[in-house]
C-alpha atoms as a PDB file:
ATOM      1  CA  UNK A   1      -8.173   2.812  -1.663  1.00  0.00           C
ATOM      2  CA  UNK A   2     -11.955   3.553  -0.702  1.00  0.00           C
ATOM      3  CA  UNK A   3     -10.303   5.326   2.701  1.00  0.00           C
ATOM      4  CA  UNK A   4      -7.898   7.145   0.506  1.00  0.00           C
ATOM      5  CA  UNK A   5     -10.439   8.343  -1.674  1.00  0.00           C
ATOM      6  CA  UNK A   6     -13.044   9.280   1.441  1.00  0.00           C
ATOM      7  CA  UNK A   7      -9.833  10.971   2.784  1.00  0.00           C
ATOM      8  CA  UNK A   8      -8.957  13.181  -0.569  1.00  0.00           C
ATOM      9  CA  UNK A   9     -12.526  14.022  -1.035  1.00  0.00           C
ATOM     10  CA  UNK A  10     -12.728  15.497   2.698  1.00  0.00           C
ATOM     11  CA  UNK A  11      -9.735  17.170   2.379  1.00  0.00           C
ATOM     12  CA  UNK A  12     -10.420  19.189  -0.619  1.00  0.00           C
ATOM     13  CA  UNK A  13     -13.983  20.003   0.771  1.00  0.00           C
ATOM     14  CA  UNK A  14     -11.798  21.214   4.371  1.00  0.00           C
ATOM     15  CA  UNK A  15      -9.726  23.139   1.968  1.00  0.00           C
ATOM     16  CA  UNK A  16     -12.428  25.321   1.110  1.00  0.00           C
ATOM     17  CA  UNK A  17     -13.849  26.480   4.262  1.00  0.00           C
ATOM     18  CA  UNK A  18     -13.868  24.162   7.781  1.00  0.00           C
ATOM     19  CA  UNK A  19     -17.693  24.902   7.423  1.00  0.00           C
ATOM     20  CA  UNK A  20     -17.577  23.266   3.938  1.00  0.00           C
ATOM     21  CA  UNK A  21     -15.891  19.671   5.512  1.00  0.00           C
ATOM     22  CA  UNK A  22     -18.191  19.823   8.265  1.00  0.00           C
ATOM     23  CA  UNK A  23     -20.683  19.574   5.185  1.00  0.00           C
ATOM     24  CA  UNK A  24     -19.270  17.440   3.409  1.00  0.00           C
ATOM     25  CA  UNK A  25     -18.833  15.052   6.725  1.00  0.00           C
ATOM     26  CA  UNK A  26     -22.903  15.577   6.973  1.00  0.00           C
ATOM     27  CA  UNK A  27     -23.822  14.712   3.549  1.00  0.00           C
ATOM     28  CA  UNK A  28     -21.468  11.805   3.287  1.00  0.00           C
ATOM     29  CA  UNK A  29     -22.618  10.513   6.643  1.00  0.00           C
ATOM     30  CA  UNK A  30     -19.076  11.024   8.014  1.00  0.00           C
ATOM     31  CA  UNK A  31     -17.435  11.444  11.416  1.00  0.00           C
ATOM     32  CA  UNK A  32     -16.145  14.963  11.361  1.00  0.00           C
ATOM     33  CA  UNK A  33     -14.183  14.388  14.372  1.00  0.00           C
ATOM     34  CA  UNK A  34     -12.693  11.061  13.222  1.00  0.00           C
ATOM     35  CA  UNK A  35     -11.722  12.907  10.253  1.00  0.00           C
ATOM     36  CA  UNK A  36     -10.201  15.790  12.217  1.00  0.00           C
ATOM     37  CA  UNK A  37      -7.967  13.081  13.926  1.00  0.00           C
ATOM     38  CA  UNK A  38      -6.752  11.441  11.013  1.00  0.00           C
ATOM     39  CA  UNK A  39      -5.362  14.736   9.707  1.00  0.00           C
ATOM     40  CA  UNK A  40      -3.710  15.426  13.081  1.00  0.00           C
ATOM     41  CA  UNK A  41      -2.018  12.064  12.618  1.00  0.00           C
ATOM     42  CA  UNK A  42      -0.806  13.112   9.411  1.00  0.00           C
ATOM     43  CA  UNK A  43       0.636  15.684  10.570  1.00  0.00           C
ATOM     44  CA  UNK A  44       2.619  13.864  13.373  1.00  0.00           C
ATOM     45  CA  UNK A  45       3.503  11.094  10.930  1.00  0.00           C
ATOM     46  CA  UNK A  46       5.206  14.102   8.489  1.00  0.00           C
ATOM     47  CA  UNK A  47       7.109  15.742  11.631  1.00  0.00           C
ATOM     48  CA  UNK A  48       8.148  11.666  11.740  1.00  0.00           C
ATOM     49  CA  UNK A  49       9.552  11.229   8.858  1.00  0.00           C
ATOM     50  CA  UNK A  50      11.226  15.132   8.823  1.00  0.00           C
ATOM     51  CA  UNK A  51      12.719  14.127  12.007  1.00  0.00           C
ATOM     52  CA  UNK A  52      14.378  10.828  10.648  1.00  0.00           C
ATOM     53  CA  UNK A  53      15.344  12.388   7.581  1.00  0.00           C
ATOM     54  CA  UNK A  54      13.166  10.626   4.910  1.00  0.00           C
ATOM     55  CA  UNK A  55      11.954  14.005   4.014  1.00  0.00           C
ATOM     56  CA  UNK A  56      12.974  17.864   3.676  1.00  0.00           C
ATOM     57  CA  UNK A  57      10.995  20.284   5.828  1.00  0.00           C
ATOM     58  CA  UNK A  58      12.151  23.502   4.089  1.00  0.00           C
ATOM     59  CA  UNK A  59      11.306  21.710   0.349  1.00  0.00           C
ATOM     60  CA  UNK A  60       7.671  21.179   1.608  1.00  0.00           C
ATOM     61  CA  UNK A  61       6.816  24.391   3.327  1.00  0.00           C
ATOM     62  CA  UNK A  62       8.623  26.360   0.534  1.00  0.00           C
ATOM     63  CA  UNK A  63       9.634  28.797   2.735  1.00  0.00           C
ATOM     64  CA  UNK A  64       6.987  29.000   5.046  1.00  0.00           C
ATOM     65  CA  UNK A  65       6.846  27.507   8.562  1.00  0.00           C
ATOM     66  CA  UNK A  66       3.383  25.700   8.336  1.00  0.00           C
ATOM     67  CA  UNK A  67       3.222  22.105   6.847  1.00  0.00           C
ATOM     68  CA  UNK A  68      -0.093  22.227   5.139  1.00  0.00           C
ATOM     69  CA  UNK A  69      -1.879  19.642   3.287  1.00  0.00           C
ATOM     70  CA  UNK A  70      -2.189  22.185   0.409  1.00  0.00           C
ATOM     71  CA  UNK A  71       1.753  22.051   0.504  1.00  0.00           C
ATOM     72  CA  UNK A  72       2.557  18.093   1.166  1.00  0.00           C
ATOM     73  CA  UNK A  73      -0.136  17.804  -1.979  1.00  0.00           C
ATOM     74  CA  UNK A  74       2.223  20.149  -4.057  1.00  0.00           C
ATOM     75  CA  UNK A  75       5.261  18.942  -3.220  1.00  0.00           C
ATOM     76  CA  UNK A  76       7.272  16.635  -5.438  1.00  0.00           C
ATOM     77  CA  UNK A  77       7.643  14.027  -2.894  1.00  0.00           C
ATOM     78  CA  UNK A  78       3.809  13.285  -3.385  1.00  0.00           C
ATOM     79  CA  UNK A  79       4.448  13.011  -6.811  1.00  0.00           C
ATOM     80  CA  UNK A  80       3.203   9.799  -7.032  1.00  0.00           C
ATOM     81  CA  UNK A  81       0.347   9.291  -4.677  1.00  0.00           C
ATOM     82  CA  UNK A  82      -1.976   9.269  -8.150  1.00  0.00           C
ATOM     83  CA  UNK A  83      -0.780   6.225  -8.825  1.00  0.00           C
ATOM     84  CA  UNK A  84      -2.872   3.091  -7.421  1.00  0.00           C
ATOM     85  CA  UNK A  85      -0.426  -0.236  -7.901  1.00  0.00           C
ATOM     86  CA  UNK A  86       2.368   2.446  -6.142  1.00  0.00           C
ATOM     87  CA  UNK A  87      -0.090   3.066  -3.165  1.00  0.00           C
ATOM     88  CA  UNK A  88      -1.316  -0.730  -3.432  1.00  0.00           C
ATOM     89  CA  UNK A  89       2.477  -1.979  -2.584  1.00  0.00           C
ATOM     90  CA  UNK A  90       2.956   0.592  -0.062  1.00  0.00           C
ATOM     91  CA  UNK A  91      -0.450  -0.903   1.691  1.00  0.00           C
ATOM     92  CA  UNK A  92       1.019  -4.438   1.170  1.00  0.00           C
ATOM     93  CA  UNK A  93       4.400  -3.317   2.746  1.00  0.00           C
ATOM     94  CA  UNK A  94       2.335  -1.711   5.711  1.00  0.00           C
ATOM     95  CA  UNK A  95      -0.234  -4.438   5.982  1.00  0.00           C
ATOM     96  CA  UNK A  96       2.683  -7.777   5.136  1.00  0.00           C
ATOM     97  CA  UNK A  97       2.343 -10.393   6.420  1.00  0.00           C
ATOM     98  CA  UNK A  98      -1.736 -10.774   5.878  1.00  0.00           C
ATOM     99  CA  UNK A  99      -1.848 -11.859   2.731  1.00  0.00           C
ATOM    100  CA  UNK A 100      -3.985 -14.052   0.978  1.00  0.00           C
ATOM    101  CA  UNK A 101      -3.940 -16.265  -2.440  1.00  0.00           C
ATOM    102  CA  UNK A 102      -7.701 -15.759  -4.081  1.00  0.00           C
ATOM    103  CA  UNK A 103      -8.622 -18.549  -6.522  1.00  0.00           C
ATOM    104  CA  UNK A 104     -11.522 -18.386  -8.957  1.00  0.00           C
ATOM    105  CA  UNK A 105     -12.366 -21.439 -10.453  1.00  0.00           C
ATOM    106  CA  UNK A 106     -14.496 -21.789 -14.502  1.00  0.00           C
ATOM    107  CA  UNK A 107     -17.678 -21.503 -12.523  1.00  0.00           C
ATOM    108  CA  UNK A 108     -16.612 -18.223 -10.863  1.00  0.00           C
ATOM    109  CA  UNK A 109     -16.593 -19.745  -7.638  1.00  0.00           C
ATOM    110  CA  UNK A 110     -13.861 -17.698  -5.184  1.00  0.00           C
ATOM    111  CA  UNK A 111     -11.431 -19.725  -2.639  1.00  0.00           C
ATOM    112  CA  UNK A 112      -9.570 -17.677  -0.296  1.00  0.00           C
ATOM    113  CA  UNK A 113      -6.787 -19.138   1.340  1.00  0.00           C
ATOM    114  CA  UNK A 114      -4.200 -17.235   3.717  1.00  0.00           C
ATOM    115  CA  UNK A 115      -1.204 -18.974   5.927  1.00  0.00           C
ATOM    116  CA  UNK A 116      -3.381 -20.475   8.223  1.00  0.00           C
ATOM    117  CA  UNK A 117      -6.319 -21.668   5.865  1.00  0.00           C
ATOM    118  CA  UNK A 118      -9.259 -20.526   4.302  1.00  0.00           C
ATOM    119  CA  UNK A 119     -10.949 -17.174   5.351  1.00  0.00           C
ATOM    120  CA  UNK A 120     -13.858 -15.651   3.175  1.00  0.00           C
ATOM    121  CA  UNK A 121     -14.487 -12.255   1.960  1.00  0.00           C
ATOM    122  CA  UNK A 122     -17.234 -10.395   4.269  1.00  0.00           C
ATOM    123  CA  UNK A 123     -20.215  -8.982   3.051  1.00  0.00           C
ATOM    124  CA  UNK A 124     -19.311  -5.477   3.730  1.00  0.00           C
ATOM    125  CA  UNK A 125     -16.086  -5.978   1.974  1.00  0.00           C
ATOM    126  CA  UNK A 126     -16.326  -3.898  -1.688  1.00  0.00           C
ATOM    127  CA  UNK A 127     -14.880  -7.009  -3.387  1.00  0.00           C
ATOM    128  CA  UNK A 128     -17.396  -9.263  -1.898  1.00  0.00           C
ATOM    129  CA  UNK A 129     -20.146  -8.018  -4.594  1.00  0.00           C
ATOM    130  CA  UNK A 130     -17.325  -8.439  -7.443  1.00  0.00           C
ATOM    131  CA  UNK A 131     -18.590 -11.221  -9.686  1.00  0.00           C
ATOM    132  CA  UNK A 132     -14.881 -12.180 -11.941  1.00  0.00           C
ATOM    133  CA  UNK A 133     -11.693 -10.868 -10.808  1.00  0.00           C
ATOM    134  CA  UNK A 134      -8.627 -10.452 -13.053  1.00  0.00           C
ATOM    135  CA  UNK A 135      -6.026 -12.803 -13.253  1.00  0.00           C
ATOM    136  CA  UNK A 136      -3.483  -9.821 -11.975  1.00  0.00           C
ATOM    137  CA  UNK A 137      -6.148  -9.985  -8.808  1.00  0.00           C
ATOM    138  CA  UNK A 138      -4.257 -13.444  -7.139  1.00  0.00           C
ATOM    139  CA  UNK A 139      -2.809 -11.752  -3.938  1.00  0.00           C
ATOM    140  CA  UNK A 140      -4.667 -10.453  -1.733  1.00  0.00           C
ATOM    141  CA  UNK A 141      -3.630  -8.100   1.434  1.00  0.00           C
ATOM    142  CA  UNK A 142      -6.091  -7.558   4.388  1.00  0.00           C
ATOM    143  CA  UNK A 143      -6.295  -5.309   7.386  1.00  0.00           C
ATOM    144  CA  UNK A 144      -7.800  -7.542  10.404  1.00  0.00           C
ATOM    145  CA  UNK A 145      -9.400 -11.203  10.570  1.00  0.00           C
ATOM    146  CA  UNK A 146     -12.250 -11.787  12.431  1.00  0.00           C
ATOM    147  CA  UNK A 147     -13.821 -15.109  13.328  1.00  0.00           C
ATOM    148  CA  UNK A 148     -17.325 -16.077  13.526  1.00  0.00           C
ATOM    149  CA  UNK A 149     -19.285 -19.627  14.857  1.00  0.00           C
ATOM    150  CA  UNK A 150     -18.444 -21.261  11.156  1.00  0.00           C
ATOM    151  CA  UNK A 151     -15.997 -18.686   9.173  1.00  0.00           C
ATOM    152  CA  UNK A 152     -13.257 -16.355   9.581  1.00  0.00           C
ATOM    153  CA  UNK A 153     -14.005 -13.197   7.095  1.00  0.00           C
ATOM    154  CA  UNK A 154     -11.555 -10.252   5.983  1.00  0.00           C
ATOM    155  CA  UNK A 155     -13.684  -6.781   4.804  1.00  0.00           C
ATOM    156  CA  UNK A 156     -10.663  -4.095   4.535  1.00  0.00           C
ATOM    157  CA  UNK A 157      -8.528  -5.575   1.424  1.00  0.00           C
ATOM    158  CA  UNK A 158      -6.866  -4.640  -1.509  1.00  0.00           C
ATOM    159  CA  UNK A 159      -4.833  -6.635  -3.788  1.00  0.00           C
ATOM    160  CA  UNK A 160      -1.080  -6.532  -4.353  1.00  0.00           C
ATOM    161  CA  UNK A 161       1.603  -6.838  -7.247  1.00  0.00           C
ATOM    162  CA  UNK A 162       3.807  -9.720  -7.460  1.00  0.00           C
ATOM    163  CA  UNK A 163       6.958  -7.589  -7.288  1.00  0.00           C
ATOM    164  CA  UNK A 164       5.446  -6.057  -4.073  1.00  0.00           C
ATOM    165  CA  UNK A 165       5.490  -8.965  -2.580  1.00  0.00           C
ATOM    166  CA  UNK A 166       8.897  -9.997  -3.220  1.00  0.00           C
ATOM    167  CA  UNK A 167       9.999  -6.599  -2.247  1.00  0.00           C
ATOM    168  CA  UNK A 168       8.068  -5.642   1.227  1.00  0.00           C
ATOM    169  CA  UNK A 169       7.599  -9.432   1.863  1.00  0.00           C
ATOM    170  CA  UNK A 170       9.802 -12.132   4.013  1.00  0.00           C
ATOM    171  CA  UNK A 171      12.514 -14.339   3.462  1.00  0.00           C
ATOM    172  CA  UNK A 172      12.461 -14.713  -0.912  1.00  0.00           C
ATOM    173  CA  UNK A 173      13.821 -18.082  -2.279  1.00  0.00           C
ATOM    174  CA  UNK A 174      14.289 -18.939  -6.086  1.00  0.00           C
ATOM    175  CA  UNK A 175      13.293 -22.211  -7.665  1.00  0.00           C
ATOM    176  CA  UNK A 176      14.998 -22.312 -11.022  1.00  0.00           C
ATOM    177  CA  UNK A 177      13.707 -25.482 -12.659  1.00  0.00           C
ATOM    178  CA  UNK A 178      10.404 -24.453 -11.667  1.00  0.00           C
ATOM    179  CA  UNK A 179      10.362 -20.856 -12.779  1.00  0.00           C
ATOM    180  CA  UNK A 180       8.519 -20.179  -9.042  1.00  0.00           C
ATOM    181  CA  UNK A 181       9.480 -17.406  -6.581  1.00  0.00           C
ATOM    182  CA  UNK A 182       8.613 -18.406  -2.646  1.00  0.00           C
ATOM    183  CA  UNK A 183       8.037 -15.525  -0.346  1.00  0.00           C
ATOM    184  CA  UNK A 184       8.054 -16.878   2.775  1.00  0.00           C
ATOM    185  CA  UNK A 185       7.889 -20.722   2.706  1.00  0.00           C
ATOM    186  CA  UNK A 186       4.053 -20.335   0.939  1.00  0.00           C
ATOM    187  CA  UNK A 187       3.932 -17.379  -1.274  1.00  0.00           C
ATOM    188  CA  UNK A 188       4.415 -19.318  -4.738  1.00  0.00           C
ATOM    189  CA  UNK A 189       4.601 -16.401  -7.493  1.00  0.00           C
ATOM    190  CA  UNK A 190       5.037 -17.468 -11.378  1.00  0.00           C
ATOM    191  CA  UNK A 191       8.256 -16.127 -12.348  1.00  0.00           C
ATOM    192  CA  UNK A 192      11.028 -16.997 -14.165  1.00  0.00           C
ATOM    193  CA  UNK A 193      14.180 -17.521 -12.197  1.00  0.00           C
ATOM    194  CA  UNK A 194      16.330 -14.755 -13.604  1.00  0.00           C
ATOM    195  CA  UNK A 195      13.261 -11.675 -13.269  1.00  0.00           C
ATOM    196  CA  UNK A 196      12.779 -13.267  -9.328  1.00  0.00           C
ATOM    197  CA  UNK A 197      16.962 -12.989  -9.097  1.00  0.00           C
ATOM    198  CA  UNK A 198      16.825  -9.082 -10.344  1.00  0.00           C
ATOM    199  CA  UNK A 199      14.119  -8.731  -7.992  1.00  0.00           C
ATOM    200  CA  UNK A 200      15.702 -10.064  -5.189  1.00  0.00           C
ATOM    201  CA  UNK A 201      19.189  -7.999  -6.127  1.00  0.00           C
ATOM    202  CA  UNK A 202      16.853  -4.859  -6.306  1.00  0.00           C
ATOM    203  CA  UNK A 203      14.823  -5.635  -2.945  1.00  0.00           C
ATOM    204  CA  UNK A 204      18.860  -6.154  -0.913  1.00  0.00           C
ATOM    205  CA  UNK A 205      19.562  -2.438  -2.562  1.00  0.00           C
ATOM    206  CA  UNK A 206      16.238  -1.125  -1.628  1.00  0.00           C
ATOM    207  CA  UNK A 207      16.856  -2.053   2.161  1.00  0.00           C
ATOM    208  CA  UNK A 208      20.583  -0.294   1.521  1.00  0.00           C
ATOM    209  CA  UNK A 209      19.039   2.442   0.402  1.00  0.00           C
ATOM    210  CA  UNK A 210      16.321   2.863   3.444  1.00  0.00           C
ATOM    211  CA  UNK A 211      19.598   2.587   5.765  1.00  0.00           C
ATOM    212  CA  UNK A 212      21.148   4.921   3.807  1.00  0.00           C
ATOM    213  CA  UNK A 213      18.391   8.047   3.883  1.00  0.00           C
ATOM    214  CA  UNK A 214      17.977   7.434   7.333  1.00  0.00           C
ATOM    215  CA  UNK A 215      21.584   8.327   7.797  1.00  0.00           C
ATOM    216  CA  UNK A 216      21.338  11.209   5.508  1.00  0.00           C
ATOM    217  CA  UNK A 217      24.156   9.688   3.105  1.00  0.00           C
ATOM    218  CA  UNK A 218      21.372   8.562  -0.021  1.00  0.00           C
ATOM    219  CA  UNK A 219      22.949   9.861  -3.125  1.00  0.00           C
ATOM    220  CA  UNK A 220      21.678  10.761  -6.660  1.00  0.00           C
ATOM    221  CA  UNK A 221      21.882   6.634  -7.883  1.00  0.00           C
ATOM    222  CA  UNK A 222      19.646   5.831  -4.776  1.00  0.00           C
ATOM    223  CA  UNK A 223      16.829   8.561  -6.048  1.00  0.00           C
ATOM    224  CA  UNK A 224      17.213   6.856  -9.437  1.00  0.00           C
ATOM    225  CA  UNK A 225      16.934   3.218  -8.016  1.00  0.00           C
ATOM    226  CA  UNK A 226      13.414   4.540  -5.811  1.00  0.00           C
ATOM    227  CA  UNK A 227      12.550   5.838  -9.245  1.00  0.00           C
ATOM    228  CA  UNK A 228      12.958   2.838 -11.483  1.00  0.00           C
ATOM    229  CA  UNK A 229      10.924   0.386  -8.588  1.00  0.00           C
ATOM    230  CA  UNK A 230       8.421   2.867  -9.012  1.00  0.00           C
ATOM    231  CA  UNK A 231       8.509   2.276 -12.841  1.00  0.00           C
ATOM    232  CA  UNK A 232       7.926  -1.253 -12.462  1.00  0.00           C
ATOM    233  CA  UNK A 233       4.991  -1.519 -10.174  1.00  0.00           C
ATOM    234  CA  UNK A 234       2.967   1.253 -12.295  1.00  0.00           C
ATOM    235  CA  UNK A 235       3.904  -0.976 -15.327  1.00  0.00           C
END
């Protein structure tokens, strides 16, 4: 979310005059160029998904030829890009399967614990200076490992929604006598057995329904299925 915001920032100073980012980039202590890139890849990825058919060019340029950011921000497929547990469970779906179970014990102490063991937050990490973290702030999903002499740290994170998990994760299994959901042989999620069921029955129509718009046959029940997942994760 930090790059998001760094990104939005930029591009409403850009939007104002190149002169103005170029500022902006200065003040901030920001790599103009790297910036430049990163909207160039934007760009590329919304030709991307034109070209597949996940989105209308005409609806976004209104007209127009030019696919601006002024007119992707506009548009009501970036309706909800305002709201952070939707753009958290699109970052878990991008970033599965690194993912991480945090622990905090009475004393405040954190454990971290992925797959493969126990990794540590890193310093430069913005949720390495939190001091109690939410009981909704269990799963955590993180961009890169890297190992040192004694530890192996994570800095890029952000933490992710149960139901993203059973949605954008692996294989889902449901214990009924336990009330526990399994993502993935390790992933144990507190849930009763008929919500992790529904989820499951929703997560088989959701991959339906990516098939589906990429064949350019997704139908009026499909928007209102995207609609309703939404629903729940901003809940």
């Amino acid at each position: 979310m930090t790059f998001c915001n760094v990104w939005m920032a930029y591009s409403a100073a850009a939007e104002v005059s190149s002169s103005n980012g170029l500022k902006f980039c200065k003040e901030n202590f920001l790599n103009h160029v790297s910036l430049r890139e990163i909207a160039d890849a934007r760009r590329q990825y919304l030709d991307l998904l034109c070209s597949a058919g996940f989105l209308d060019r005409g609806s976004i340029c209104n007209g127009g030829r030019m696919m601006t950011d002024k007119k992707l921000k506009s548009s009501h497929f970036n309706k909800h890009a305002g709201k952070r547990e939707v753009v958290h469970s699109v970052i878990c779906a991008g970033l599965y399967p690194n993912v991480a179970e945090l622990q905090q014990g009475a004393n405040l102490d954190v454990s971290i614990y992925d797959k493969t063991g126990r990794i540590f937050l890193h310093s430069s990490s913005s949720n390495a200076r939190k001091k109690r973290f939410l009981s909704s702030e269990r799963w955590l999903i993180f961009h890169e490992k890297f190992s040192t002499q004694h530890r192996t740290s994570v800095s890029a994170t952000a933490f992710a929604h149960p139901f993203a998990l059973v949605l954008f994760g692996g294989t889902v299994v449901v214990k009924h006598t336990e009330r526990l959901v399994v993502v993935d042989d390790w992933i144990k999620l507190d849930m009763a057995a008929q919500t992790g069921v529904m989820m499951r029955e929703i997560r088989a129509k959701v991959d339906r329904t990516l098939q589906k718009k990429i064949e350019g046959s997704m139908d009026e029940a499909d928007s209102d299925l995207l609609e309703g997942i939404i629903q729940i994760l901003d809940g």
